[in-house]
PDB file of N, CA and C in Angstrom:
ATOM      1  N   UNK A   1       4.058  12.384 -62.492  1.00  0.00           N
ATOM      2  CA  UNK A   1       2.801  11.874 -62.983  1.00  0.00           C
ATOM      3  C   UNK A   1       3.025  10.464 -63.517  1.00  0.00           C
ATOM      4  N   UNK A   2       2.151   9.609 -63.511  1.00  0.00           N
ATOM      5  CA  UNK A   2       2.090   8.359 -63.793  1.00  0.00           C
ATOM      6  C   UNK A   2       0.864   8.082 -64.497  1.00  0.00           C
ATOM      7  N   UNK A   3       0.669   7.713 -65.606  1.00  0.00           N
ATOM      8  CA  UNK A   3      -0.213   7.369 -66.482  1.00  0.00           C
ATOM      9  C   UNK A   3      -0.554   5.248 -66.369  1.00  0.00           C
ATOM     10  N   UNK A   4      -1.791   5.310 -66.297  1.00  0.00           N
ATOM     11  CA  UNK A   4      -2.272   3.741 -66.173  1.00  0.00           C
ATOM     12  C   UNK A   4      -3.386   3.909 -67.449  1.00  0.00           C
ATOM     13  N   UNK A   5      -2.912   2.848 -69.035  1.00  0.00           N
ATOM     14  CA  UNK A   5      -3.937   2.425 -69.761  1.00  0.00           C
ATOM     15  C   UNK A   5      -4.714   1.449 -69.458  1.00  0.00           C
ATOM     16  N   UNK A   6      -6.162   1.746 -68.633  1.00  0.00           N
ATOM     17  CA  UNK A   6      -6.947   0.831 -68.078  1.00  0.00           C
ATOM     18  C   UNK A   6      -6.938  -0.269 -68.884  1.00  0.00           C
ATOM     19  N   UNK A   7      -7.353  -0.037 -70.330  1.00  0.00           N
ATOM     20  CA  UNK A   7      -8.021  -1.078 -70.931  1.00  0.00           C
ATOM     21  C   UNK A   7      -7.333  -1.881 -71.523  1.00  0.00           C
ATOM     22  N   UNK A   8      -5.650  -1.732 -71.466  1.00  0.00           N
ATOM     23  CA  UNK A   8      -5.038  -2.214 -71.572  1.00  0.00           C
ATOM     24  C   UNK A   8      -4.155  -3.053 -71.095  1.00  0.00           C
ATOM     25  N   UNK A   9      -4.646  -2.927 -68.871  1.00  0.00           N
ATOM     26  CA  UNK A   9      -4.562  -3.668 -68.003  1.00  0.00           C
ATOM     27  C   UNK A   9      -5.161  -4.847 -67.634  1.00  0.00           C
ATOM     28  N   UNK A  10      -6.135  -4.579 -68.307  1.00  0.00           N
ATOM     29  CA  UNK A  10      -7.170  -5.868 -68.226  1.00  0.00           C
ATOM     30  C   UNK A  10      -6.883  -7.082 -67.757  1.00  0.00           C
ATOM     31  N   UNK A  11      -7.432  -7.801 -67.070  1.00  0.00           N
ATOM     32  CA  UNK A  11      -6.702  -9.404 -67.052  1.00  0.00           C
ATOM     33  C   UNK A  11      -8.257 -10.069 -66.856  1.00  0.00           C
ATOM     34  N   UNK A  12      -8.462 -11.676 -67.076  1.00  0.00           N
ATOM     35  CA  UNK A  12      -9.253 -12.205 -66.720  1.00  0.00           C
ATOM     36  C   UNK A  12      -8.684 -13.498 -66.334  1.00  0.00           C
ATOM     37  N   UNK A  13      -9.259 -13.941 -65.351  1.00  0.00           N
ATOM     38  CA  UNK A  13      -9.012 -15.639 -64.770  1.00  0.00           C
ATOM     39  C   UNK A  13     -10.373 -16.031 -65.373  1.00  0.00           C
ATOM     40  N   UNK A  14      -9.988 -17.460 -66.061  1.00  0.00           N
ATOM     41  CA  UNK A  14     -11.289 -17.845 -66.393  1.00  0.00           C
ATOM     42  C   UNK A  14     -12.128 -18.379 -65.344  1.00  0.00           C
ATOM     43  N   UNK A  15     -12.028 -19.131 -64.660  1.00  0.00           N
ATOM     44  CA  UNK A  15     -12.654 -19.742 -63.488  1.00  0.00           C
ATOM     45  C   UNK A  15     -12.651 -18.921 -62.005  1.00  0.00           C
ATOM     46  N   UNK A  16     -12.239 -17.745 -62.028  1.00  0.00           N
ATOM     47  CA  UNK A  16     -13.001 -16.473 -60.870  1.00  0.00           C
ATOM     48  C   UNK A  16     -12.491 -15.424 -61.257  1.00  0.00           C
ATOM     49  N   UNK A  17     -13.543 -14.666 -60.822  1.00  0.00           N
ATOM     50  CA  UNK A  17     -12.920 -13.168 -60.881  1.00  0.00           C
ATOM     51  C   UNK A  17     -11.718 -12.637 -60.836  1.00  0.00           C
ATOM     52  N   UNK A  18     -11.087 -11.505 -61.364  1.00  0.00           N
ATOM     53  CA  UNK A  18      -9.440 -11.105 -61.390  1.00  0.00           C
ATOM     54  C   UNK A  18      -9.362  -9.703 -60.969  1.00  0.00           C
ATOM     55  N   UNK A  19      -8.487  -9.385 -59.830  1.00  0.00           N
ATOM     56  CA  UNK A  19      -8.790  -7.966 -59.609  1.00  0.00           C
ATOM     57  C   UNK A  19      -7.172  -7.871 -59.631  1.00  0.00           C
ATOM     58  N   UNK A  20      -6.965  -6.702 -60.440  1.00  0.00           N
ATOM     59  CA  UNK A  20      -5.614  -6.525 -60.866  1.00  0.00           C
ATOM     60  C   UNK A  20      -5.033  -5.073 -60.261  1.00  0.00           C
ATOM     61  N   UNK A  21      -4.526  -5.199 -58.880  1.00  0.00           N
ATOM     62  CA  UNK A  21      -3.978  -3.683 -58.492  1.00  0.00           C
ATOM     63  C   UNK A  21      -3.126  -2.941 -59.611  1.00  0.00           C
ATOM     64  N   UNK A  22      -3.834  -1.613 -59.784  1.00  0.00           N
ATOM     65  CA  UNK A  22      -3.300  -0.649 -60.716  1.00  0.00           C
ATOM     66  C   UNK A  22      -2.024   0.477 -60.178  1.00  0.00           C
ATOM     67  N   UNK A  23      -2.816   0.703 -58.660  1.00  0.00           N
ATOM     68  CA  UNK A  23      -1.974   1.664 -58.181  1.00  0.00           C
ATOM     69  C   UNK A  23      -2.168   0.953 -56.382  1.00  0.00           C
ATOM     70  N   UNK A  24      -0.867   1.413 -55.691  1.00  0.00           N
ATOM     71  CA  UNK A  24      -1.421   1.082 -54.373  1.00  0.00           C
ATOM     72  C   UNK A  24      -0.223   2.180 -53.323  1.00  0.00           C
ATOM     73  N   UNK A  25      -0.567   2.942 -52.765  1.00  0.00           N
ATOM     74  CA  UNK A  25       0.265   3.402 -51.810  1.00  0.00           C
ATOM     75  C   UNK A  25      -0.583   3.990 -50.614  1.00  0.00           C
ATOM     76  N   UNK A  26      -0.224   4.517 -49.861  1.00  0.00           N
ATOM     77  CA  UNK A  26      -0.371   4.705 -48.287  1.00  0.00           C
ATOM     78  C   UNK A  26      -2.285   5.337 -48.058  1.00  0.00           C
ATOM     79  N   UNK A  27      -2.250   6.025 -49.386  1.00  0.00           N
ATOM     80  CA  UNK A  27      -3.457   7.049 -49.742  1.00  0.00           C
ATOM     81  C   UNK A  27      -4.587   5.796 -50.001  1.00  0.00           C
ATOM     82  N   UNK A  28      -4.153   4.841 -50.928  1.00  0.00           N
ATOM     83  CA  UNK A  28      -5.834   4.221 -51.305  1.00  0.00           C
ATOM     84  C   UNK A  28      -4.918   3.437 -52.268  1.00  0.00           C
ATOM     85  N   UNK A  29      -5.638   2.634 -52.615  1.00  0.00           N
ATOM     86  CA  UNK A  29      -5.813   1.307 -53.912  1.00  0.00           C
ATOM     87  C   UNK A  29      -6.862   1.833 -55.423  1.00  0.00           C
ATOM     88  N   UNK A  30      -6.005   1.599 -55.738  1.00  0.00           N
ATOM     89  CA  UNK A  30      -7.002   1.426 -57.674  1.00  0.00           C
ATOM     90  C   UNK A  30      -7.152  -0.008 -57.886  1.00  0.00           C
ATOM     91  N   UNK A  31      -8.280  -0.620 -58.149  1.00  0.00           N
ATOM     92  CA  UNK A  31      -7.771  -2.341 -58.584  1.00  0.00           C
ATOM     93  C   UNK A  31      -8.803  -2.088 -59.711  1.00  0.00           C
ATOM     94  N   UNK A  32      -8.359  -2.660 -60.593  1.00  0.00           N
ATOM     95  CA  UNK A  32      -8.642  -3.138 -61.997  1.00  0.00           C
ATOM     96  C   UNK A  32      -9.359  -4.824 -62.286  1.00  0.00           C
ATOM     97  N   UNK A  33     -10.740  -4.440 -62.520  1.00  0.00           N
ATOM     98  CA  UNK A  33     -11.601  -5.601 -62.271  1.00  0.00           C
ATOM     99  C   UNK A  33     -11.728  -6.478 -63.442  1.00  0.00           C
ATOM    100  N   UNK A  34     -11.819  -7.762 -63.538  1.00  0.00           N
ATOM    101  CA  UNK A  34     -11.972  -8.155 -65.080  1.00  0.00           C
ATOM    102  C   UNK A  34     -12.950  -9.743 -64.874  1.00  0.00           C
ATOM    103  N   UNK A  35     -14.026 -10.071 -65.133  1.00  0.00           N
ATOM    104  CA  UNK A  35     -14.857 -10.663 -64.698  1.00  0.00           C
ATOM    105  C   UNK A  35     -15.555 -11.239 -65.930  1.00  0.00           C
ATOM    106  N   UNK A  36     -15.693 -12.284 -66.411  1.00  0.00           N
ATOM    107  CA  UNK A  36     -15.824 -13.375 -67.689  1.00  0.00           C
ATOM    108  C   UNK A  36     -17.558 -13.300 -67.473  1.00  0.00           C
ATOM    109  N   UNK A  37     -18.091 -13.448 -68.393  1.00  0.00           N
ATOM    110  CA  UNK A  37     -19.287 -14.186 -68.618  1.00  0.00           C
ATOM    111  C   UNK A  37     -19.875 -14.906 -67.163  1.00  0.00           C
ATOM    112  N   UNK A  38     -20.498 -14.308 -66.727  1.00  0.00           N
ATOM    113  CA  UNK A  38     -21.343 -15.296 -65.966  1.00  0.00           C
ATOM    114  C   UNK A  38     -20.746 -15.748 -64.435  1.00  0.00           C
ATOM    115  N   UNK A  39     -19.439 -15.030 -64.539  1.00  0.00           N
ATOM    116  CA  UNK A  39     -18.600 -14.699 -62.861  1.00  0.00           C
ATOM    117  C   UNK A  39     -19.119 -13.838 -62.049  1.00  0.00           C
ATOM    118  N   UNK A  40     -18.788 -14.268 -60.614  1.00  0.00           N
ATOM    119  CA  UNK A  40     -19.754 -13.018 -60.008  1.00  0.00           C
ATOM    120  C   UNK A  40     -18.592 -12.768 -58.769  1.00  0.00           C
ATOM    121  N   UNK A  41     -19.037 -11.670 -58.056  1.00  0.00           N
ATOM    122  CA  UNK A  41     -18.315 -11.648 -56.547  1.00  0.00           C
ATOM    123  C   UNK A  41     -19.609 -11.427 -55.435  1.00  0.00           C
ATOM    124  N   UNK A  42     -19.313 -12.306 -54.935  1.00  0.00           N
ATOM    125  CA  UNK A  42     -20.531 -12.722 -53.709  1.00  0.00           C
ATOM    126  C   UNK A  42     -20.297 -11.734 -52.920  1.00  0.00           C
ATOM    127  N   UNK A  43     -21.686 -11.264 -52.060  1.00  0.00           N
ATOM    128  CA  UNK A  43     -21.856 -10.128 -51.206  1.00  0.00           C
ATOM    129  C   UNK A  43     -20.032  -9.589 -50.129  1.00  0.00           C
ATOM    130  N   UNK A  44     -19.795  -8.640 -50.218  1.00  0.00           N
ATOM    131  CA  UNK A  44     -18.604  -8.548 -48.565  1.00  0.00           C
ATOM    132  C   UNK A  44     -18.868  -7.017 -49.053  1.00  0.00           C
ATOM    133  N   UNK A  45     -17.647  -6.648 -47.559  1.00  0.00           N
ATOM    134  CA  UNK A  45     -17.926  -5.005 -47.767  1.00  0.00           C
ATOM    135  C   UNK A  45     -16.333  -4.458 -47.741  1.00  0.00           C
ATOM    136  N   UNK A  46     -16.307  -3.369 -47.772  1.00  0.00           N
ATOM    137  CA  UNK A  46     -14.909  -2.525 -47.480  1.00  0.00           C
ATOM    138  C   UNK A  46     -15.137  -2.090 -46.215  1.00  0.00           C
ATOM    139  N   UNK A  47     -14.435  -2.562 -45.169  1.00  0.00           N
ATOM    140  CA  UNK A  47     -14.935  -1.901 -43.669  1.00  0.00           C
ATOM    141  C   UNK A  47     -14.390  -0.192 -43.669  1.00  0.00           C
ATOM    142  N   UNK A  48     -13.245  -0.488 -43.613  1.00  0.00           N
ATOM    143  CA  UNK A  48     -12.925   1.391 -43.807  1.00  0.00           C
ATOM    144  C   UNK A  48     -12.593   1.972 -44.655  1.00  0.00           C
ATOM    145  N   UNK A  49     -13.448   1.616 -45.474  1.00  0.00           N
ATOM    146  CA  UNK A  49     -13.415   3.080 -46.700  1.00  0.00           C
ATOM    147  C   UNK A  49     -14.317   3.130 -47.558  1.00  0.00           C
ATOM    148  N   UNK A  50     -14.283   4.551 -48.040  1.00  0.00           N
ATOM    149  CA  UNK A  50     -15.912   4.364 -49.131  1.00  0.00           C
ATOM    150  C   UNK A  50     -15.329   3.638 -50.119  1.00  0.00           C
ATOM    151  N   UNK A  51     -16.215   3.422 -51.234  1.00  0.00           N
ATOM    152  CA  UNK A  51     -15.879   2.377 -52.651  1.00  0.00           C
ATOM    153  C   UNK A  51     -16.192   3.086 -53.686  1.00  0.00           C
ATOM    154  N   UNK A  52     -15.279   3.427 -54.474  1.00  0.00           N
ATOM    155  CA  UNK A  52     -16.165   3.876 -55.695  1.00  0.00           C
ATOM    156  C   UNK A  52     -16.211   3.036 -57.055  1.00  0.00           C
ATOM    157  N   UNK A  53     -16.540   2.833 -57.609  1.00  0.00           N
ATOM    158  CA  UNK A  53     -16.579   1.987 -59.096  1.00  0.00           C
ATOM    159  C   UNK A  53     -17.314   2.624 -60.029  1.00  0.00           C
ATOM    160  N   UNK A  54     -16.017   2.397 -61.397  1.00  0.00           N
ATOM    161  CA  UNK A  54     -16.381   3.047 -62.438  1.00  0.00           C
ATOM    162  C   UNK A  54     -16.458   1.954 -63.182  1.00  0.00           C
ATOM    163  N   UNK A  55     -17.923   1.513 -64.416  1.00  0.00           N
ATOM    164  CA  UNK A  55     -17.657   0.497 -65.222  1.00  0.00           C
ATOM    165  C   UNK A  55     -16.900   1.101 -66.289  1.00  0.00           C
ATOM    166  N   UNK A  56     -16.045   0.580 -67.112  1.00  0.00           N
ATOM    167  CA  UNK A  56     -15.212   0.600 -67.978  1.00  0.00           C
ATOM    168  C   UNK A  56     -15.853  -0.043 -69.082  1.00  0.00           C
ATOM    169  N   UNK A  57     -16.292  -1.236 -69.422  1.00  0.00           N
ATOM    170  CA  UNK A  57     -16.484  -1.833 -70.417  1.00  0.00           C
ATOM    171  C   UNK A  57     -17.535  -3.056 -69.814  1.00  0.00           C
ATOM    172  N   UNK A  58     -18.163  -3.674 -70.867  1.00  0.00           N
ATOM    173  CA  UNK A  58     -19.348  -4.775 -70.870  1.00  0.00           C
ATOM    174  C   UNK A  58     -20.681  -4.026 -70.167  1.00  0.00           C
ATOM    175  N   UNK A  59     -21.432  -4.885 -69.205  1.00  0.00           N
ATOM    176  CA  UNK A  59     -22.245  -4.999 -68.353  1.00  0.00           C
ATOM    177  C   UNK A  59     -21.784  -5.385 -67.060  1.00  0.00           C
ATOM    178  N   UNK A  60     -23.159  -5.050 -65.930  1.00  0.00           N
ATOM    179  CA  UNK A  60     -23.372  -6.046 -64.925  1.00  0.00           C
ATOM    180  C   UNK A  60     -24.149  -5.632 -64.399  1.00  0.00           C
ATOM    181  N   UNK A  61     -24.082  -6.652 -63.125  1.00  0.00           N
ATOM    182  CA  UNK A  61     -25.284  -6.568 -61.955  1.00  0.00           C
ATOM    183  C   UNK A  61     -24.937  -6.052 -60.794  1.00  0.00           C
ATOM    184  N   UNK A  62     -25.103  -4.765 -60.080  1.00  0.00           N
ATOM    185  CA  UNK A  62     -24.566  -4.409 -58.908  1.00  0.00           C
ATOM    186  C   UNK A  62     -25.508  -4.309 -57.874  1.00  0.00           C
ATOM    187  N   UNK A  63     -25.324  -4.843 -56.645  1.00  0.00           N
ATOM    188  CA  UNK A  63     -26.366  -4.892 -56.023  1.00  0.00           C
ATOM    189  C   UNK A  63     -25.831  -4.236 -54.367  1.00  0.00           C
ATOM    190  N   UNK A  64     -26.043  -3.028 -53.947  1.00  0.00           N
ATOM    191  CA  UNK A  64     -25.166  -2.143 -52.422  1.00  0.00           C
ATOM    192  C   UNK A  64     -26.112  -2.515 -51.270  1.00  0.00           C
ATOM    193  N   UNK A  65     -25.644  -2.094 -50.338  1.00  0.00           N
ATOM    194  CA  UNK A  65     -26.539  -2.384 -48.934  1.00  0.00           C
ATOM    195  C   UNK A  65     -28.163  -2.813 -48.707  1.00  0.00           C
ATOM    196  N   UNK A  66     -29.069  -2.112 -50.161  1.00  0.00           N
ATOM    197  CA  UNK A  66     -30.679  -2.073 -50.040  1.00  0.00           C
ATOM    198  C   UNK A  66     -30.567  -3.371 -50.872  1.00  0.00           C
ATOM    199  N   UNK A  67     -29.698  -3.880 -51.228  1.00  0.00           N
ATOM    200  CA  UNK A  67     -30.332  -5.192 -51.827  1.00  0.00           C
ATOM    201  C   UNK A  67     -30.894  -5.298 -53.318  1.00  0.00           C
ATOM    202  N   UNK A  68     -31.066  -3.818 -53.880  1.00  0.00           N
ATOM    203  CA  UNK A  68     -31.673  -3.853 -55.165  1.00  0.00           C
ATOM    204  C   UNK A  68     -30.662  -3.913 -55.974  1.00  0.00           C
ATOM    205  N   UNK A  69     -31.128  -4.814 -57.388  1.00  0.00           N
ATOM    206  CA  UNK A  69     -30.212  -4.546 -58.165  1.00  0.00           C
ATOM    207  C   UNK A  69     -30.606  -4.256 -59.606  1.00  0.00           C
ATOM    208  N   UNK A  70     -29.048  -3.515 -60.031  1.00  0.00           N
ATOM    209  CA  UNK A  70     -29.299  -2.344 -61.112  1.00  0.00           C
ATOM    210  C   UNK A  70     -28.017  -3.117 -62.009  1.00  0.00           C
ATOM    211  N   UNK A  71     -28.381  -2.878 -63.175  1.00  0.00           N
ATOM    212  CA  UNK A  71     -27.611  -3.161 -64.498  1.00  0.00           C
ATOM    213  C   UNK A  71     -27.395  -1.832 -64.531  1.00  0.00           C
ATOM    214  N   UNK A  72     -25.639  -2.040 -64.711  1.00  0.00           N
ATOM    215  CA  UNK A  72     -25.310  -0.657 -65.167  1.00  0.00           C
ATOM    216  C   UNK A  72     -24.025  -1.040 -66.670  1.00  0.00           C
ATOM    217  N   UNK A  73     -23.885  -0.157 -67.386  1.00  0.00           N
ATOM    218  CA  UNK A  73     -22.754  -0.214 -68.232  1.00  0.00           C
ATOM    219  C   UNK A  73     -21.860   1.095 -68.333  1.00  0.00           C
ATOM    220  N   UNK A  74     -20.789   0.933 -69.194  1.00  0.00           N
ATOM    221  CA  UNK A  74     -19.586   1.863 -69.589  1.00  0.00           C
ATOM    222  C   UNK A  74     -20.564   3.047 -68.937  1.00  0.00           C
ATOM    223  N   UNK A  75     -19.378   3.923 -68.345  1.00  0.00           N
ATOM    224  CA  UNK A  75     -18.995   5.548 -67.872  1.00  0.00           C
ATOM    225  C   UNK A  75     -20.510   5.171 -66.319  1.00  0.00           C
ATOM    226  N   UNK A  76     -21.028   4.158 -66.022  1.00  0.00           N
ATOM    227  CA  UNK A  76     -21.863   4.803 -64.869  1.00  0.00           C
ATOM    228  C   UNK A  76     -20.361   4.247 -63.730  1.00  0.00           C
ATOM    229  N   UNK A  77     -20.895   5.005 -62.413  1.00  0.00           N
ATOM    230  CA  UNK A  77     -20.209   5.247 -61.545  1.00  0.00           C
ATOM    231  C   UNK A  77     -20.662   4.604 -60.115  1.00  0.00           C
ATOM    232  N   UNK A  78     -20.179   4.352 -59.069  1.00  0.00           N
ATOM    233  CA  UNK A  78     -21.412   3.911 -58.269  1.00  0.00           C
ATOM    234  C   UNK A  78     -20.237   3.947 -56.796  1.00  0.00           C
ATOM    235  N   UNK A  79     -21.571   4.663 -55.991  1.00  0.00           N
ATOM    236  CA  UNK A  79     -20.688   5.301 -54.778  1.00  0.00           C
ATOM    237  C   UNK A  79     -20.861   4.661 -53.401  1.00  0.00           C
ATOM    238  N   UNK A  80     -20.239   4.043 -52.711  1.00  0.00           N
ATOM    239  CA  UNK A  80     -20.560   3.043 -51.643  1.00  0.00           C
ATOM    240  C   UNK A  80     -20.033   3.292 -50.709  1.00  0.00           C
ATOM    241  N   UNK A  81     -20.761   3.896 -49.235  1.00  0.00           N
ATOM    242  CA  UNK A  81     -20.216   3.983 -48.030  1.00  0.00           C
ATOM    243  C   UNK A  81     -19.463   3.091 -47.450  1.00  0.00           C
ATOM    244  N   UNK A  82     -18.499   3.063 -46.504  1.00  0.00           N
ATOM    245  CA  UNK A  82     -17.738   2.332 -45.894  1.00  0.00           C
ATOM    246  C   UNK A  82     -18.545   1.152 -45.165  1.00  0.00           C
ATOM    247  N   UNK A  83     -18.057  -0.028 -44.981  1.00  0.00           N
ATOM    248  CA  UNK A  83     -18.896  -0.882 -44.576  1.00  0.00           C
ATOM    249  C   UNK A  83     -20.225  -1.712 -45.390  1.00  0.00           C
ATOM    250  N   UNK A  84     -20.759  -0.864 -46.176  1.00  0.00           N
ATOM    251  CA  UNK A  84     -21.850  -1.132 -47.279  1.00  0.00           C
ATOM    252  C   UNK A  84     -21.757  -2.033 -47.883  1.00  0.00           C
ATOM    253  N   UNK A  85     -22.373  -3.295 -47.785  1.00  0.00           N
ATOM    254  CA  UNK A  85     -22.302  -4.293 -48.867  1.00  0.00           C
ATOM    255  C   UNK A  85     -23.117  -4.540 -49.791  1.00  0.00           C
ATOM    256  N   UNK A  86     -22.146  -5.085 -50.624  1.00  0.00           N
ATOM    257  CA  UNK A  86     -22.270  -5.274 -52.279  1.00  0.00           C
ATOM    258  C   UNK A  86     -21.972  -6.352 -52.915  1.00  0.00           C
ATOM    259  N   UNK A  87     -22.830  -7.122 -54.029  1.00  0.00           N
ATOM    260  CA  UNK A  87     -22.075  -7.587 -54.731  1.00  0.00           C
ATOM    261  C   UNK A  87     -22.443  -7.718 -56.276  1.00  0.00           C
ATOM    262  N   UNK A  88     -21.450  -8.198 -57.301  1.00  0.00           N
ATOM    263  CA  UNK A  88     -21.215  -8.140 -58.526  1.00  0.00           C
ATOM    264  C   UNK A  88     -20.877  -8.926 -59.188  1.00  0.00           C
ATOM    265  N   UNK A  89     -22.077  -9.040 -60.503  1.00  0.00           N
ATOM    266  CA  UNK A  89     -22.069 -10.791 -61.333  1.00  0.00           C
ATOM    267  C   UNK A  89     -22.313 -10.149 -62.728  1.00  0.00           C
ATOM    268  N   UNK A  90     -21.744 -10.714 -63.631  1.00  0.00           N
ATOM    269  CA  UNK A  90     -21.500 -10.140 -65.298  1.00  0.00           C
ATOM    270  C   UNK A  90     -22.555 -11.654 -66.221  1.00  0.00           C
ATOM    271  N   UNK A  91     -23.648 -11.070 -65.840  1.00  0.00           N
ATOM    272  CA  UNK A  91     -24.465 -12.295 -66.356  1.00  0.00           C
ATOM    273  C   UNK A  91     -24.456 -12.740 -67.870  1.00  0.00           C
ATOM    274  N   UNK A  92     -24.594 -11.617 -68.620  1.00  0.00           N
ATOM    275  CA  UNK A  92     -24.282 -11.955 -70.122  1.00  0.00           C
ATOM    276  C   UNK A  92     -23.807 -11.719 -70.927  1.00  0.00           C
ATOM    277  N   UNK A  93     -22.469 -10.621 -70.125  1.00  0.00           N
ATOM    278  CA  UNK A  93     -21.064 -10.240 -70.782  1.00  0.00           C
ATOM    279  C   UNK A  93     -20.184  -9.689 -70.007  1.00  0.00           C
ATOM    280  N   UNK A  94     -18.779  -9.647 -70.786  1.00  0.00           N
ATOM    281  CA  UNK A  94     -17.743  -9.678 -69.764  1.00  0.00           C
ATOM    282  C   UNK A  94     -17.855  -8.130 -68.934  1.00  0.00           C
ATOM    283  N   UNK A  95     -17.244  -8.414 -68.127  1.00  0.00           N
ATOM    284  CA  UNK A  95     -17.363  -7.063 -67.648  1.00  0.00           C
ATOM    285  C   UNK A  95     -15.847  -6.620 -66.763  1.00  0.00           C
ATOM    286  N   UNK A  96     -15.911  -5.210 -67.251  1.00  0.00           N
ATOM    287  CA  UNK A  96     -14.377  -4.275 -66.761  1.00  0.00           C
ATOM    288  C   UNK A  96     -15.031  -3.280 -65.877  1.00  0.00           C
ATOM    289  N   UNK A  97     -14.195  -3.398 -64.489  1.00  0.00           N
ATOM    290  CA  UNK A  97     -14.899  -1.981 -63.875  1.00  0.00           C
ATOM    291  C   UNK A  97     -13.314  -1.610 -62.761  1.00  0.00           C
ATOM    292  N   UNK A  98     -13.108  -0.283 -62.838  1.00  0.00           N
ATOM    293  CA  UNK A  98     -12.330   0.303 -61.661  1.00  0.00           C
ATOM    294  C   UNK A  98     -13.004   0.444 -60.515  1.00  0.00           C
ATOM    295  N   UNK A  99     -12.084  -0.039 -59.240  1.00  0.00           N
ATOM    296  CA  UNK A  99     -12.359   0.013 -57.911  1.00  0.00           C
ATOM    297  C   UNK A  99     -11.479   1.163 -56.924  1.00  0.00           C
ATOM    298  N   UNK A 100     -12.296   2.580 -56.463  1.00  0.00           N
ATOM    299  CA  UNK A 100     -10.855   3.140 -55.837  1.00  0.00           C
ATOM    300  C   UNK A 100     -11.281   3.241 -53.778  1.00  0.00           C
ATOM    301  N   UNK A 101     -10.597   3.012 -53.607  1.00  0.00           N
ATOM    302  CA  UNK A 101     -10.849   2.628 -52.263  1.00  0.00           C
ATOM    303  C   UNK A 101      -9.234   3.701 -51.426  1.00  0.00           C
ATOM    304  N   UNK A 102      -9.662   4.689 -50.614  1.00  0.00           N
ATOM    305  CA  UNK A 102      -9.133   4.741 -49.416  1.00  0.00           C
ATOM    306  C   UNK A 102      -8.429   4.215 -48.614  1.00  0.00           C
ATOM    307  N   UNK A 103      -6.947   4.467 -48.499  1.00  0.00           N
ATOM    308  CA  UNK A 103      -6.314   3.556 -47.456  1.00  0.00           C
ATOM    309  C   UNK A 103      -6.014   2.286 -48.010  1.00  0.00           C
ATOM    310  N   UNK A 104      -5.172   1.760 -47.995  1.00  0.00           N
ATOM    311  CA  UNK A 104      -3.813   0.760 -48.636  1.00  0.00           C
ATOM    312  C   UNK A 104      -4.054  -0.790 -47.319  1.00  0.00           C
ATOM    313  N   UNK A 105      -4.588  -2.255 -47.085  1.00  0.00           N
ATOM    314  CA  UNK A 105      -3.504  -2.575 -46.187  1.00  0.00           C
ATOM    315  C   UNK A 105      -2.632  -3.223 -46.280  1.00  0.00           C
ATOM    316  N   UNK A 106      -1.522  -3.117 -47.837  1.00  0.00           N
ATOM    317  CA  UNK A 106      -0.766  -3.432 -48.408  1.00  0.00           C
ATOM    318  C   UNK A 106       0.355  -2.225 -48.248  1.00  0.00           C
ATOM    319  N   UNK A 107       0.015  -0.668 -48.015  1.00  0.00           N
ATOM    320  CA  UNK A 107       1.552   0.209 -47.956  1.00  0.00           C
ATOM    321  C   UNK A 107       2.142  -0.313 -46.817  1.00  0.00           C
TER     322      UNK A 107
END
């Protein structure tokens, strides 16, 4: 067993987004998101694999394939088919969120 203290992984780049791999082997990726005031990640997708994201801490703006977008904070979850695009901007506070994704193309 291997234990990861999220909130204690944290990282932020001030001038773009910081995604900090937590875990990575053959199975899937954990990346550890850390996103300043007013940073965003412009629309792309995960081609093969679903997405899941858990916010951890702050706010944001998530916006999946329909284009709508929803403010979500701490413990919501948000489930994204393969291919589905998305994207994510922390308009008026920082924001922490886990990313777990399927399949490695780093193992």
């Amino acid at each position: 067993m291997r234990i990861v203290q999220l909130t204690e992984a944290v990282k932020f780049d001030e001038s773009r987004p910081h995604a900090e791999p937590v875990h990575v082997d053959k199975l899937g990726r954990v990346l550890l998101f850390g996103l300043r005031t007013g940073q965003a990640i412009v629309e792309h997708r995960a081609p093969s694999s679903p997405l899941y994201l858990v916010v951890l801490n702050g706010s944001g703006v998530f916006a999946g394939g329909d284009g709508i977008e929803h403010t979500l904070g701490p413990g919501a979850m948000l489930v994204l088919d393969p291919g589905e695009p998305h994207a994510i901007r922390a308009p008026n506070e920082d924001l922490v969120f886990v990313a777990v994704l399927h399949g490695s193309p780093w193992s």
